[in-house]
PDB file of N, CA and C in Angstrom:
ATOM      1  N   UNK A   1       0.613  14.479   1.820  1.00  0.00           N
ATOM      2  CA  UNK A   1       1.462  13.355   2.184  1.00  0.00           C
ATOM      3  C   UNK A   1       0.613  12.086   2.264  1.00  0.00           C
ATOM      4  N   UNK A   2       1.149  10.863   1.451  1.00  0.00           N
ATOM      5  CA  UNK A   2       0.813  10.211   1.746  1.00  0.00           C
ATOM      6  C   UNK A   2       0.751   9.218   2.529  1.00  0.00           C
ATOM      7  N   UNK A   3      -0.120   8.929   3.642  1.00  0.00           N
ATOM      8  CA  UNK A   3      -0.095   7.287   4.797  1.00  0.00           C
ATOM      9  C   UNK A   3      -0.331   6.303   4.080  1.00  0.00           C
ATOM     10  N   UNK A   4       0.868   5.529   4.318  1.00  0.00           N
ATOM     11  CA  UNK A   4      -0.059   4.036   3.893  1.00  0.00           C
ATOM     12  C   UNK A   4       0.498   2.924   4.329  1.00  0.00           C
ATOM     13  N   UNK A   5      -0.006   1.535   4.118  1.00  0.00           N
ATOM     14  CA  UNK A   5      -0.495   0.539   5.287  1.00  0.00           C
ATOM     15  C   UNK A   5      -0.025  -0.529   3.931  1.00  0.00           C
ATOM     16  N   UNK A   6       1.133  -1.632   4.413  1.00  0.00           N
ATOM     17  CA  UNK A   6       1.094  -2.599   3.747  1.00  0.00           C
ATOM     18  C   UNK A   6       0.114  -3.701   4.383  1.00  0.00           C
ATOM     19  N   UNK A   7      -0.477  -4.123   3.499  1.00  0.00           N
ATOM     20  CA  UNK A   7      -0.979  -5.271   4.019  1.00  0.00           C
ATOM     21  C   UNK A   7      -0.614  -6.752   4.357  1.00  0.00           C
ATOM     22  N   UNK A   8      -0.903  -7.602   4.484  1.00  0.00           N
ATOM     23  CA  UNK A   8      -0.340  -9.006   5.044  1.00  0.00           C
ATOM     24  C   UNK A   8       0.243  -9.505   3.784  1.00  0.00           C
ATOM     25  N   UNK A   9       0.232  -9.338   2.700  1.00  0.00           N
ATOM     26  CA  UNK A   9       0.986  -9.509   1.790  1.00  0.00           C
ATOM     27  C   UNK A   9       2.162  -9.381   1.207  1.00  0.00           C
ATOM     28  N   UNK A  10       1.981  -8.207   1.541  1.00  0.00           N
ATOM     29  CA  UNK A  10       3.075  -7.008   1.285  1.00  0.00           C
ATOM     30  C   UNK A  10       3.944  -6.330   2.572  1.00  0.00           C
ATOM     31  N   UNK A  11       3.916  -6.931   3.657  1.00  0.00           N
ATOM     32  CA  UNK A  11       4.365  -7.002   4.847  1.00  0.00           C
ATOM     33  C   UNK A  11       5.383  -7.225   5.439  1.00  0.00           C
ATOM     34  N   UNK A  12       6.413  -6.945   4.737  1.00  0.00           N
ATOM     35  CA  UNK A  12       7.774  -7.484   4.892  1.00  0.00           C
ATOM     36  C   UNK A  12       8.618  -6.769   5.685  1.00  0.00           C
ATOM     37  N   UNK A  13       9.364  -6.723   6.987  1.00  0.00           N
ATOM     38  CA  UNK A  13       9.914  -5.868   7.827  1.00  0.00           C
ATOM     39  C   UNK A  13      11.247  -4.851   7.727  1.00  0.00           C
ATOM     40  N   UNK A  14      11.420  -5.759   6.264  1.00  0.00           N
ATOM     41  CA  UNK A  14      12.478  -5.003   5.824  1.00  0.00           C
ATOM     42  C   UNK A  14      11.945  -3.791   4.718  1.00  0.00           C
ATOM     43  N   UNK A  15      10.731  -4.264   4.211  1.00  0.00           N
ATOM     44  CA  UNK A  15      10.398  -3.323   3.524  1.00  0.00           C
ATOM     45  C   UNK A  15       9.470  -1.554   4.267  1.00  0.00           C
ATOM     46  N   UNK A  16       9.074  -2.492   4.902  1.00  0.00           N
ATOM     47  CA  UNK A  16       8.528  -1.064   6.117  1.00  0.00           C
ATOM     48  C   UNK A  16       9.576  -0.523   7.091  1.00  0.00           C
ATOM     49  N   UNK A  17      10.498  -1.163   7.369  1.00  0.00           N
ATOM     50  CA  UNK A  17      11.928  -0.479   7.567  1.00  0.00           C
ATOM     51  C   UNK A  17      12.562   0.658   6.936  1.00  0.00           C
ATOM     52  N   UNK A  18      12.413  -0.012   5.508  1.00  0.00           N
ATOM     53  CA  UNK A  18      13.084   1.340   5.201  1.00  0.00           C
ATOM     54  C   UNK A  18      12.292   2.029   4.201  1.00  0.00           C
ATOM     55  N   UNK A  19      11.023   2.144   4.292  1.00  0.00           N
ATOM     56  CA  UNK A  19      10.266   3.461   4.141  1.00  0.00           C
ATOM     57  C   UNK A  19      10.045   4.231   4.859  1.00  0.00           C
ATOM     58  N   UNK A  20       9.747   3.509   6.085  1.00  0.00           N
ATOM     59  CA  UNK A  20      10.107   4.595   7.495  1.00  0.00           C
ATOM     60  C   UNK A  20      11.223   5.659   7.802  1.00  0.00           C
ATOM     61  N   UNK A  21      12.487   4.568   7.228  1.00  0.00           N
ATOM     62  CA  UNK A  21      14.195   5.212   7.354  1.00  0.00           C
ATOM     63  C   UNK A  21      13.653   6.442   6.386  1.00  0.00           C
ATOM     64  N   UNK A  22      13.479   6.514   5.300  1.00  0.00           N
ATOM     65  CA  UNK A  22      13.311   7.597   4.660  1.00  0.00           C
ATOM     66  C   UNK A  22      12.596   8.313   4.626  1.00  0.00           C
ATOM     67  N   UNK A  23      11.753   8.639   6.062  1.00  0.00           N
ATOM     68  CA  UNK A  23      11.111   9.197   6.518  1.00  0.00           C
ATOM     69  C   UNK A  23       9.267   9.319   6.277  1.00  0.00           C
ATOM     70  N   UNK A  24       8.642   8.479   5.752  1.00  0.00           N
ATOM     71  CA  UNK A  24       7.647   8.077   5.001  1.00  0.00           C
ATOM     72  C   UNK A  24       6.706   7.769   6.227  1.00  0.00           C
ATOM     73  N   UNK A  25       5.362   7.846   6.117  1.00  0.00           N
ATOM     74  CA  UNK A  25       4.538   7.186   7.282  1.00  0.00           C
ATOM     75  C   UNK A  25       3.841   6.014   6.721  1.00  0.00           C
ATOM     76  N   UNK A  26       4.109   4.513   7.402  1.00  0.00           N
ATOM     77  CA  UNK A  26       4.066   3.817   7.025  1.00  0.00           C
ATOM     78  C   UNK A  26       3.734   2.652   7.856  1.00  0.00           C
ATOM     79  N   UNK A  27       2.518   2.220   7.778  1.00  0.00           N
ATOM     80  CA  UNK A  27       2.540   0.713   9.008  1.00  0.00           C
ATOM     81  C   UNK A  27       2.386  -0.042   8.440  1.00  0.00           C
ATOM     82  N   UNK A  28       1.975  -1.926   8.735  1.00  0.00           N
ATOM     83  CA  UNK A  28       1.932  -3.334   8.394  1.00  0.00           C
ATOM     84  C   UNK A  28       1.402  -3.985   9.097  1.00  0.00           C
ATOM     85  N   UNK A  29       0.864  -4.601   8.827  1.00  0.00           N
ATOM     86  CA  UNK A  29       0.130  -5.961   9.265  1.00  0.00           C
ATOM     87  C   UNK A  29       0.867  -6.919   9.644  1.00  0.00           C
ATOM     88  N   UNK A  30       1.102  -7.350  11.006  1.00  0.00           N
ATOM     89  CA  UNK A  30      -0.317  -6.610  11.939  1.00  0.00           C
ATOM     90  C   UNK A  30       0.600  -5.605  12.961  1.00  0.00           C
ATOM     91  N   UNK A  31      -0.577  -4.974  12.754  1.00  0.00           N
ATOM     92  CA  UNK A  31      -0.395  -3.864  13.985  1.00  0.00           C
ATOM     93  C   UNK A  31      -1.100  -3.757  15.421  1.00  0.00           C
ATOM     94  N   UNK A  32      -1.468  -2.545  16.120  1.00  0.00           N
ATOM     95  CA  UNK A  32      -2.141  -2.524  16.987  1.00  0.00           C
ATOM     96  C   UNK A  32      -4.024  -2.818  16.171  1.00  0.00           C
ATOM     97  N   UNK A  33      -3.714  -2.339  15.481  1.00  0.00           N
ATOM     98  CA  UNK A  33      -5.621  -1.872  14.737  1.00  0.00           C
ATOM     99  C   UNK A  33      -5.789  -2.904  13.871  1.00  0.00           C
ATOM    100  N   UNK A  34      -4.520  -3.916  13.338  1.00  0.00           N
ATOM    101  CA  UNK A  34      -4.996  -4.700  12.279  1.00  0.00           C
ATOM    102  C   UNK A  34      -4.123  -6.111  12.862  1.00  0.00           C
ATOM    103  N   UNK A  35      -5.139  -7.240  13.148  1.00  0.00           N
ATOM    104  CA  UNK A  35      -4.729  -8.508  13.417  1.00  0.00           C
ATOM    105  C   UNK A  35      -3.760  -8.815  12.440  1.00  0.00           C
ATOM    106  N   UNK A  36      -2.766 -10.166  12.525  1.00  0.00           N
ATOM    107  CA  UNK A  36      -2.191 -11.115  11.777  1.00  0.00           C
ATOM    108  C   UNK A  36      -3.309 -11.391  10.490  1.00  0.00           C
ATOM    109  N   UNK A  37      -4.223 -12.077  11.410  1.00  0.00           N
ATOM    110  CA  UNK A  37      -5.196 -12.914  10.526  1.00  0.00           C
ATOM    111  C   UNK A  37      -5.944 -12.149  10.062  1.00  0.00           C
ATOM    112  N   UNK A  38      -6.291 -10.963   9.596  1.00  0.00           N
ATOM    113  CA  UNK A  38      -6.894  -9.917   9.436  1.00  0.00           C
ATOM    114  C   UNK A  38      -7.885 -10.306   8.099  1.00  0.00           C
ATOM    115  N   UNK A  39      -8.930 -10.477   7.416  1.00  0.00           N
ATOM    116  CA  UNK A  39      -9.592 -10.484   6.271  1.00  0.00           C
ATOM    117  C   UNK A  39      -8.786  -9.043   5.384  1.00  0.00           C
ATOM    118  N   UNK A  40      -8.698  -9.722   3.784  1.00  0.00           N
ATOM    119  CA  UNK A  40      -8.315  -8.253   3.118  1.00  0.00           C
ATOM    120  C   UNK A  40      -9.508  -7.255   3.221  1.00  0.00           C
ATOM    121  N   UNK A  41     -10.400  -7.509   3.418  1.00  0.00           N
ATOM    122  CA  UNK A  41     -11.595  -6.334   3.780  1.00  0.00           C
ATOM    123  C   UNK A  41     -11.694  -5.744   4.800  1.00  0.00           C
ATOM    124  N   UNK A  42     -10.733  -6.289   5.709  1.00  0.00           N
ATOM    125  CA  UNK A  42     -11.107  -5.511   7.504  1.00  0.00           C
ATOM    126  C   UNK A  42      -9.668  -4.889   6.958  1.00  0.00           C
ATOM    127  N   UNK A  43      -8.818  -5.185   6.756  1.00  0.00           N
ATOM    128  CA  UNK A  43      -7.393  -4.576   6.183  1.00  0.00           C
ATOM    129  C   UNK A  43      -7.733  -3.097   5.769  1.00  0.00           C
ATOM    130  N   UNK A  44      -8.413  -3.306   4.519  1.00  0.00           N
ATOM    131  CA  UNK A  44      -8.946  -2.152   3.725  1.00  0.00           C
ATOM    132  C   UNK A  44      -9.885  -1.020   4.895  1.00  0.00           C
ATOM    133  N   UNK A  45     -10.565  -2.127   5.226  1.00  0.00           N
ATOM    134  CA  UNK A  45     -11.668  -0.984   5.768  1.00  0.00           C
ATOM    135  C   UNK A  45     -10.961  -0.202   7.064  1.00  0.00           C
ATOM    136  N   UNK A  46      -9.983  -0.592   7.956  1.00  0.00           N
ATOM    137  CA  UNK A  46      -9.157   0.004   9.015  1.00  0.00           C
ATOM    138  C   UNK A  46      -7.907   0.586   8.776  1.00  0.00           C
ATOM    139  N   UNK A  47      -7.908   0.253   7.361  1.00  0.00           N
ATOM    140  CA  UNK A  47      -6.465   1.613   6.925  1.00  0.00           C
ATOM    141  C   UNK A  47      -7.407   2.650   6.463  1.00  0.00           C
ATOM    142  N   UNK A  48      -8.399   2.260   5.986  1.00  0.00           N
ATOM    143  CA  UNK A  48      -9.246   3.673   5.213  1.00  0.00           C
ATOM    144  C   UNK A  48      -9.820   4.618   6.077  1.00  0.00           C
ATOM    145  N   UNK A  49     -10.201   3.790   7.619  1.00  0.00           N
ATOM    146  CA  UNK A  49     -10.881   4.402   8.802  1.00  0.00           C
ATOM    147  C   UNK A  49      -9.363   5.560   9.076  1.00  0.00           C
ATOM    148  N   UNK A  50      -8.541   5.590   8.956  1.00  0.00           N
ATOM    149  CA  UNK A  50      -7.015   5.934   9.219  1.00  0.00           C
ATOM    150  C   UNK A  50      -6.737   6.961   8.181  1.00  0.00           C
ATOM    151  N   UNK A  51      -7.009   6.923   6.845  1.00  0.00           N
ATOM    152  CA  UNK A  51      -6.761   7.771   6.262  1.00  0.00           C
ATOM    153  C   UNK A  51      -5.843   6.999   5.552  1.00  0.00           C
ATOM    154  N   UNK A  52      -5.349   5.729   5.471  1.00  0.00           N
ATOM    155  CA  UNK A  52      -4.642   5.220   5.059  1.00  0.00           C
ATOM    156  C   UNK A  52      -4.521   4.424   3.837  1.00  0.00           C
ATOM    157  N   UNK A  53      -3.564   4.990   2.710  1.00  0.00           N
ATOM    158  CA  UNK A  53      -3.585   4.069   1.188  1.00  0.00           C
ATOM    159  C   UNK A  53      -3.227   2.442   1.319  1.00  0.00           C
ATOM    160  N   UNK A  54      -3.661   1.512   0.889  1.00  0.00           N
ATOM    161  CA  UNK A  54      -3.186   0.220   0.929  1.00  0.00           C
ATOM    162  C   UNK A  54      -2.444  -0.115  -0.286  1.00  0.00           C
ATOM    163  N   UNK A  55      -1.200  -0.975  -0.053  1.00  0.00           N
ATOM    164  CA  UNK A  55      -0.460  -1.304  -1.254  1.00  0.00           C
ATOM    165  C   UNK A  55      -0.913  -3.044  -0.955  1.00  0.00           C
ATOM    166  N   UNK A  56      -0.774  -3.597  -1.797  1.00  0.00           N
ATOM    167  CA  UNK A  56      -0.879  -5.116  -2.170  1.00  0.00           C
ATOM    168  C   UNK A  56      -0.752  -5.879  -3.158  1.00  0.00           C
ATOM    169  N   UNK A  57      -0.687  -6.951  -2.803  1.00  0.00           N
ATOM    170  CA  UNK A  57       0.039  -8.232  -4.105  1.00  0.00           C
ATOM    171  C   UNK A  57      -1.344  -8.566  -4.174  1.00  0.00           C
ATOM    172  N   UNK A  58      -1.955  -8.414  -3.527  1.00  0.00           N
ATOM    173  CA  UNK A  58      -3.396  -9.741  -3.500  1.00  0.00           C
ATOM    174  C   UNK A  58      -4.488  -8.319  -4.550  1.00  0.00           C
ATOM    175  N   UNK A  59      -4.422  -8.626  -5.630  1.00  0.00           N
ATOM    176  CA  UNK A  59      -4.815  -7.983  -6.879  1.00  0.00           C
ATOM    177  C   UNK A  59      -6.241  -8.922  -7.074  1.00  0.00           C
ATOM    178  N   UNK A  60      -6.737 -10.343  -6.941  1.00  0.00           N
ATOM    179  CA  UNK A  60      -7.561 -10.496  -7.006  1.00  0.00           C
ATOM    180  C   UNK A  60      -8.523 -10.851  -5.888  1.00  0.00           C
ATOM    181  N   UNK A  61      -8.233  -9.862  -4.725  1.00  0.00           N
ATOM    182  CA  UNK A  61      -9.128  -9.353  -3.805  1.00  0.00           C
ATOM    183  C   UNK A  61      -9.432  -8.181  -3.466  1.00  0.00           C
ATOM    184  N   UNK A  62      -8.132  -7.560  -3.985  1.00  0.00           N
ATOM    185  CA  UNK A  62      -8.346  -5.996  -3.959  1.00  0.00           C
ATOM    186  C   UNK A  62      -8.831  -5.309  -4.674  1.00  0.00           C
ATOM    187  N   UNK A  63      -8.911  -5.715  -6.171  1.00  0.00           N
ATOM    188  CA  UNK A  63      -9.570  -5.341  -6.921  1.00  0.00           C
ATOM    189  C   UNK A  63     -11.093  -4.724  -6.637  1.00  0.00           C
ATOM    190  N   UNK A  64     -11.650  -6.124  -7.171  1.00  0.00           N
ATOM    191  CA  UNK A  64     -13.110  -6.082  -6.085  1.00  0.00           C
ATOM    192  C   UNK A  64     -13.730  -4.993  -5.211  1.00  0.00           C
ATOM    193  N   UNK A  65     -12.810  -5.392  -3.621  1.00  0.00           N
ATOM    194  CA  UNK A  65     -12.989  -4.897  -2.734  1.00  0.00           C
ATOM    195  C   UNK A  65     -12.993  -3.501  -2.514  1.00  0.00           C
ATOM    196  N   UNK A  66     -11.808  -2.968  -3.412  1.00  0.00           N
ATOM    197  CA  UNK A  66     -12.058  -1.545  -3.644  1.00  0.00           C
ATOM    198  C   UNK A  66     -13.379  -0.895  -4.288  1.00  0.00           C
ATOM    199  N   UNK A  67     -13.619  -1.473  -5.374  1.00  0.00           N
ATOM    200  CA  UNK A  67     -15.380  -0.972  -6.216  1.00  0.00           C
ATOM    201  C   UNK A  67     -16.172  -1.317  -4.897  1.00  0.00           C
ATOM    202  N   UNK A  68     -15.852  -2.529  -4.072  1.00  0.00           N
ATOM    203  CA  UNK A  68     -16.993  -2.505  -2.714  1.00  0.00           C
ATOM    204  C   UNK A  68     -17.143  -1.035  -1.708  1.00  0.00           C
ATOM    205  N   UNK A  69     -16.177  -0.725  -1.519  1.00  0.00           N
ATOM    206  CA  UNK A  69     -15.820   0.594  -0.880  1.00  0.00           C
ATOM    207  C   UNK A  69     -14.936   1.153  -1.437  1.00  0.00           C
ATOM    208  N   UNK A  70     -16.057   1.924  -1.840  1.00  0.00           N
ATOM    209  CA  UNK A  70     -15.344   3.544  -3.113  1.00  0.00           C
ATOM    210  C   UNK A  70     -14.735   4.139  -2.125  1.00  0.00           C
ATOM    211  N   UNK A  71     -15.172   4.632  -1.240  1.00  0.00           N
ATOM    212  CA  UNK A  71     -14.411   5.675  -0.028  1.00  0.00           C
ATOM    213  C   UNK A  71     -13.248   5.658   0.254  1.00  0.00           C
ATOM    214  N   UNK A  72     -12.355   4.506  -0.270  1.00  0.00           N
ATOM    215  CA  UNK A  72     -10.724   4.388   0.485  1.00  0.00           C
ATOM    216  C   UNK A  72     -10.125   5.364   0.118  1.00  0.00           C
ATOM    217  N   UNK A  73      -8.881   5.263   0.651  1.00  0.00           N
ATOM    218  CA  UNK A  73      -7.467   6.174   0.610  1.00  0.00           C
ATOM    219  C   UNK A  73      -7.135   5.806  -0.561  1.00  0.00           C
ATOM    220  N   UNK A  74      -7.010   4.719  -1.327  1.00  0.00           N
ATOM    221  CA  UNK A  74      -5.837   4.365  -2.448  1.00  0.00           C
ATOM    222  C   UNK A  74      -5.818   3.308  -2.015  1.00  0.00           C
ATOM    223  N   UNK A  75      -5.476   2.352  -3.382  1.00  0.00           N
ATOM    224  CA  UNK A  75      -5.532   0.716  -3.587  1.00  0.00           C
ATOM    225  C   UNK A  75      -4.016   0.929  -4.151  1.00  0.00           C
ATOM    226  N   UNK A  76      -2.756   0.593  -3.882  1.00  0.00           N
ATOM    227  CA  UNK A  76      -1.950   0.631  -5.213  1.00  0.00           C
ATOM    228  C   UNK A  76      -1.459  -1.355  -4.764  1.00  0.00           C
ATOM    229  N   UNK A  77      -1.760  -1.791  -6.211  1.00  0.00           N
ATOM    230  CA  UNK A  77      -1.363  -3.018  -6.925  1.00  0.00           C
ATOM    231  C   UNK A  77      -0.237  -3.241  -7.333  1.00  0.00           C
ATOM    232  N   UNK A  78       0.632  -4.511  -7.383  1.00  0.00           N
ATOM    233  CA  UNK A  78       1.731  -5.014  -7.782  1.00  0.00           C
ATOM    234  C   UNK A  78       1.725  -6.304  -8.240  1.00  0.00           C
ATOM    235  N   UNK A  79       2.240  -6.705  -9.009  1.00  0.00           N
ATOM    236  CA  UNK A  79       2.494  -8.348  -8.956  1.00  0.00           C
ATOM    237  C   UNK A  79       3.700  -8.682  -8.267  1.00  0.00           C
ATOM    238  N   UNK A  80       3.788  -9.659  -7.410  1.00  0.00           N
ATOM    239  CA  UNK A  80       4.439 -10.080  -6.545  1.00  0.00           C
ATOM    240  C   UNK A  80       5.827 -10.340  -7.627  1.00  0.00           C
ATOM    241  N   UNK A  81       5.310 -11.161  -8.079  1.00  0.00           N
ATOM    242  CA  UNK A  81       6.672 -11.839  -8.916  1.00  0.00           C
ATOM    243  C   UNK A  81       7.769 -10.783  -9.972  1.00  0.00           C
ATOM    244  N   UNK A  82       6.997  -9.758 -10.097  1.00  0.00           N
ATOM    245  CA  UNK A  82       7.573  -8.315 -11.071  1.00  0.00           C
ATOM    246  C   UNK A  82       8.450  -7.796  -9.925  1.00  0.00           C
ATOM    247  N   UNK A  83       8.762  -7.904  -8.545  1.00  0.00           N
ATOM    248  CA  UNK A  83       9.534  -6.576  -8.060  1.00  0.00           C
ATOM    249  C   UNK A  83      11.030  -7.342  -7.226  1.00  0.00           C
ATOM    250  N   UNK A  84      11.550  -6.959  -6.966  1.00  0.00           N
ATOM    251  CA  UNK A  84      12.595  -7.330  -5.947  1.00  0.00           C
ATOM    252  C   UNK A  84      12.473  -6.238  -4.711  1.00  0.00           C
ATOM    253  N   UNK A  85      12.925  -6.783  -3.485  1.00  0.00           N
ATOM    254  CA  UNK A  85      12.631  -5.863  -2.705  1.00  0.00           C
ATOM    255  C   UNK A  85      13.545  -4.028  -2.939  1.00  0.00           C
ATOM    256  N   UNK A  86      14.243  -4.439  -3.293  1.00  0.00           N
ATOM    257  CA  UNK A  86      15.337  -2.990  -3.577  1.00  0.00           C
ATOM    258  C   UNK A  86      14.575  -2.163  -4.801  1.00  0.00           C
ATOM    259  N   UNK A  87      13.574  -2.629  -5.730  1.00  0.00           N
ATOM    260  CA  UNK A  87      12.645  -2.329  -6.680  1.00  0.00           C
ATOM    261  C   UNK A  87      11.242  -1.534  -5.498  1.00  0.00           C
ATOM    262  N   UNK A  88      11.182  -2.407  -4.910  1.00  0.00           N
ATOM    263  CA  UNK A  88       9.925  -2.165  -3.729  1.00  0.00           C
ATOM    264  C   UNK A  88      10.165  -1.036  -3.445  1.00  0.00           C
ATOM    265  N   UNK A  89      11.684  -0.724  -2.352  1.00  0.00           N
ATOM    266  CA  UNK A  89      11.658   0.788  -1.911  1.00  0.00           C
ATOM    267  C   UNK A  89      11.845   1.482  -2.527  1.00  0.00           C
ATOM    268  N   UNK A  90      12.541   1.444  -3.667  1.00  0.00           N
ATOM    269  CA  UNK A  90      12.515   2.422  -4.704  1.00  0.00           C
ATOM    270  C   UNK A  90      11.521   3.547  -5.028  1.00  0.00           C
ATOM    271  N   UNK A  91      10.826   2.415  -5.435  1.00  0.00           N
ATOM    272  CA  UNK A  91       9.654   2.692  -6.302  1.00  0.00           C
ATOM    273  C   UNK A  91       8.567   3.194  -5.165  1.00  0.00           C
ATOM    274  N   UNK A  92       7.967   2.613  -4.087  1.00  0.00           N
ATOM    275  CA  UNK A  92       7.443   3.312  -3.164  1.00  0.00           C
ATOM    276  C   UNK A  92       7.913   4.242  -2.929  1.00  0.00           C
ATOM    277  N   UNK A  93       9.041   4.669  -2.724  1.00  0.00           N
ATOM    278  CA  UNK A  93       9.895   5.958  -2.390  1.00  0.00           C
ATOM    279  C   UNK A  93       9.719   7.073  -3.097  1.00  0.00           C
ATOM    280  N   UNK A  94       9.489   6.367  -4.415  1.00  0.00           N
ATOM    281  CA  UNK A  94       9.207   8.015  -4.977  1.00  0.00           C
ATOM    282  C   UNK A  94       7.911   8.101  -5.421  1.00  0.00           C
ATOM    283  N   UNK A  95       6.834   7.119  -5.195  1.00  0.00           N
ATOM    284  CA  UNK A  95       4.902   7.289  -5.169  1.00  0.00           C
ATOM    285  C   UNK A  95       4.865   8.278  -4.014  1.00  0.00           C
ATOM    286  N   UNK A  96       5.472   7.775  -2.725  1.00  0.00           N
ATOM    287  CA  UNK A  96       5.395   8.185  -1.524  1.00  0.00           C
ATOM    288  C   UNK A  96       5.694   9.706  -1.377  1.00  0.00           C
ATOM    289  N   UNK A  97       6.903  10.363  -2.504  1.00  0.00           N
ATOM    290  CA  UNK A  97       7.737  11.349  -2.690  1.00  0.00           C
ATOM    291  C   UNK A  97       6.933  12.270  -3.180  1.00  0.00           C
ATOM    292  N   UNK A  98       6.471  11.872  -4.401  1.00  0.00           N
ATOM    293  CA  UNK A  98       6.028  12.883  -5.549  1.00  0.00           C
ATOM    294  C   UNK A  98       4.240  12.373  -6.193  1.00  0.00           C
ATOM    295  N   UNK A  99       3.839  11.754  -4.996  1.00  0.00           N
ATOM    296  CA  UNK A  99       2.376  11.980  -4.961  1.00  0.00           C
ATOM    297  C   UNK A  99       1.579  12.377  -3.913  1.00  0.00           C
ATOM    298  N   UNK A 100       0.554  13.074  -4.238  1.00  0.00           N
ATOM    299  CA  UNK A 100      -0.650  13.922  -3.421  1.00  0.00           C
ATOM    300  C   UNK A 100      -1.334  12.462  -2.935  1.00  0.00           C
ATOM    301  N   UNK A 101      -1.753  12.806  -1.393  1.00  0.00           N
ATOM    302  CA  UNK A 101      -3.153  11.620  -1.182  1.00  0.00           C
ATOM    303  C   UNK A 101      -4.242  12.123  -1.719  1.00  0.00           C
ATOM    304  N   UNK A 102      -4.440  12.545  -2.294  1.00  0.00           N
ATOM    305  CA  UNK A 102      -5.675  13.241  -2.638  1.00  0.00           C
ATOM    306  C   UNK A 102      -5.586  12.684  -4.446  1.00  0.00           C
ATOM    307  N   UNK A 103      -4.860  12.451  -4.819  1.00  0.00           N
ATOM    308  CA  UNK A 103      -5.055  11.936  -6.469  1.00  0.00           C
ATOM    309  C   UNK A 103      -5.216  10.421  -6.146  1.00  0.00           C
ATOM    310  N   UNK A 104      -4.667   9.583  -4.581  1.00  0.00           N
ATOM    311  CA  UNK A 104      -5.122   8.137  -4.948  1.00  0.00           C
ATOM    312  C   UNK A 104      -6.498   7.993  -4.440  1.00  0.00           C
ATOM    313  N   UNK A 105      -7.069   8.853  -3.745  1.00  0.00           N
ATOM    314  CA  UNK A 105      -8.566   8.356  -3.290  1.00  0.00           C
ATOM    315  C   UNK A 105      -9.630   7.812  -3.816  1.00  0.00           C
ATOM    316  N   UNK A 106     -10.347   6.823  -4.018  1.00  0.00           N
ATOM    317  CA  UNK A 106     -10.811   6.223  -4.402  1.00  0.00           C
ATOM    318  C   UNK A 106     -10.536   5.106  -5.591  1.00  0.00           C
ATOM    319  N   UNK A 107      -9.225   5.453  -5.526  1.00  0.00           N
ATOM    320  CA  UNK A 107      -8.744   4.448  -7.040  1.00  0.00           C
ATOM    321  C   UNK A 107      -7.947   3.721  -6.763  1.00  0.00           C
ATOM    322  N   UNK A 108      -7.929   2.818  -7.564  1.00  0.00           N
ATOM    323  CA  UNK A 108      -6.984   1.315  -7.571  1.00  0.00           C
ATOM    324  C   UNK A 108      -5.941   1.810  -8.959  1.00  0.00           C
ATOM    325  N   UNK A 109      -4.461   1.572  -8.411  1.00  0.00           N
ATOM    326  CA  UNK A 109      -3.289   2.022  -8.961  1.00  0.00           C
ATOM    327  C   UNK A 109      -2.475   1.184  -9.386  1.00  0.00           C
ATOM    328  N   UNK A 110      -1.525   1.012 -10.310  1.00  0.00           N
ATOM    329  CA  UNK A 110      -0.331  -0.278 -10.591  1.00  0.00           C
ATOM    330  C   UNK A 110       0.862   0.730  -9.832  1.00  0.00           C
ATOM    331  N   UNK A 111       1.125   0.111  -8.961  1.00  0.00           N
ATOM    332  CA  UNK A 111       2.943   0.723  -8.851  1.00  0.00           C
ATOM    333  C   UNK A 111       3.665   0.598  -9.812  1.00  0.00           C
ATOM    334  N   UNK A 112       3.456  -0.149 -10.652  1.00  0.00           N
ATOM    335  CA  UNK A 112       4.251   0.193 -12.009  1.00  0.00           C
ATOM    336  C   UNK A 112       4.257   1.076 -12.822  1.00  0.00           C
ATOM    337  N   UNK A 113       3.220   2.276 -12.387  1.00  0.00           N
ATOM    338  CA  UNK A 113       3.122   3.473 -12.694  1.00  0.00           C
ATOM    339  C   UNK A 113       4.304   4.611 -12.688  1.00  0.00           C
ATOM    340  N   UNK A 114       4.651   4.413 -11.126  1.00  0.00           N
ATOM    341  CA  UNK A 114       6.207   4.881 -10.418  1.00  0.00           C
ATOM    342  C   UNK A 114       7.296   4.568 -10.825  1.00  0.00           C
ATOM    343  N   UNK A 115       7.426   3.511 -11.436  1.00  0.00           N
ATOM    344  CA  UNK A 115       8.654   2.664 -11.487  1.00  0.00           C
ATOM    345  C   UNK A 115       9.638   3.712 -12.260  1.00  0.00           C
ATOM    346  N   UNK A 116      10.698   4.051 -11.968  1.00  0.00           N
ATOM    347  CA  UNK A 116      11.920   4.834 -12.966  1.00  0.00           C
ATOM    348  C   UNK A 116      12.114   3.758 -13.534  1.00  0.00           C
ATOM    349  N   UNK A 117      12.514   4.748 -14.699  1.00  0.00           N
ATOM    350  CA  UNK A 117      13.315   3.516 -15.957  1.00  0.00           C
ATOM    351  C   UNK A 117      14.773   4.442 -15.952  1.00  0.00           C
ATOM    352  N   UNK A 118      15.320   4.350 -15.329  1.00  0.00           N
ATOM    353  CA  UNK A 118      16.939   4.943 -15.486  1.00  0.00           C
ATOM    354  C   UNK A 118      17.841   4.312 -16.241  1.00  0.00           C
TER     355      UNK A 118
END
């Protein structure tokens, strides 16, 4: 099963709403462990302390930051402007569904990987 942690980007209350509703484990920025103002590197590095995959829009920090620390849970990437939120849960819904944490570890992912084409 996979945990994972939107970041301040990707942080939207409606969207961690209802990944939760569908039973998913799922937190956001900010939480108890991760400030508002949080750096994307303290982000990364305290979902990973957690066991936790990070999803994000911010592609040209995450990038990077992931080759900085190989050790994470999972990087998965989006472009902001490609999704609508009803696309968002979707599509998380079924990464979340029908993937192992153990195939995102250490790698940086496109959610557009997931995406159904129905």
């Amino acid at each position: 099963m996979i945990k994972l942690h939107l970041d301040a980007d990707t942080s939207r209350k409606a969207l961690h709403k209802a990944l939760v509703d569908r039973g998913h484990d799922v937190t956001r920025t900010p939480t108890s462990w991760i400030a508002k103002n949080a750096s994307d590197e303290d982000q990364l590095l305290r979902a990973t302390a957690r066991g936790r995959a990070v999803f994000s829009f911010n592609i040209g920090d995450f990038a990077p930051l992931s080759a900085r620390h190989p050790d994470h849970a999972g990087v998965i990437l989006a472009a902001q402007s490609k999704w609508t939120l009803g696309e968002l849960i979707e599509t998380l819904d079924h990464l979340l569904s029908s993937t192992e944490a153990r195939s995102l570890r250490g790698r940086v992912s496109w959610l557009s990987s997931w995406r159904r084409m129905d």
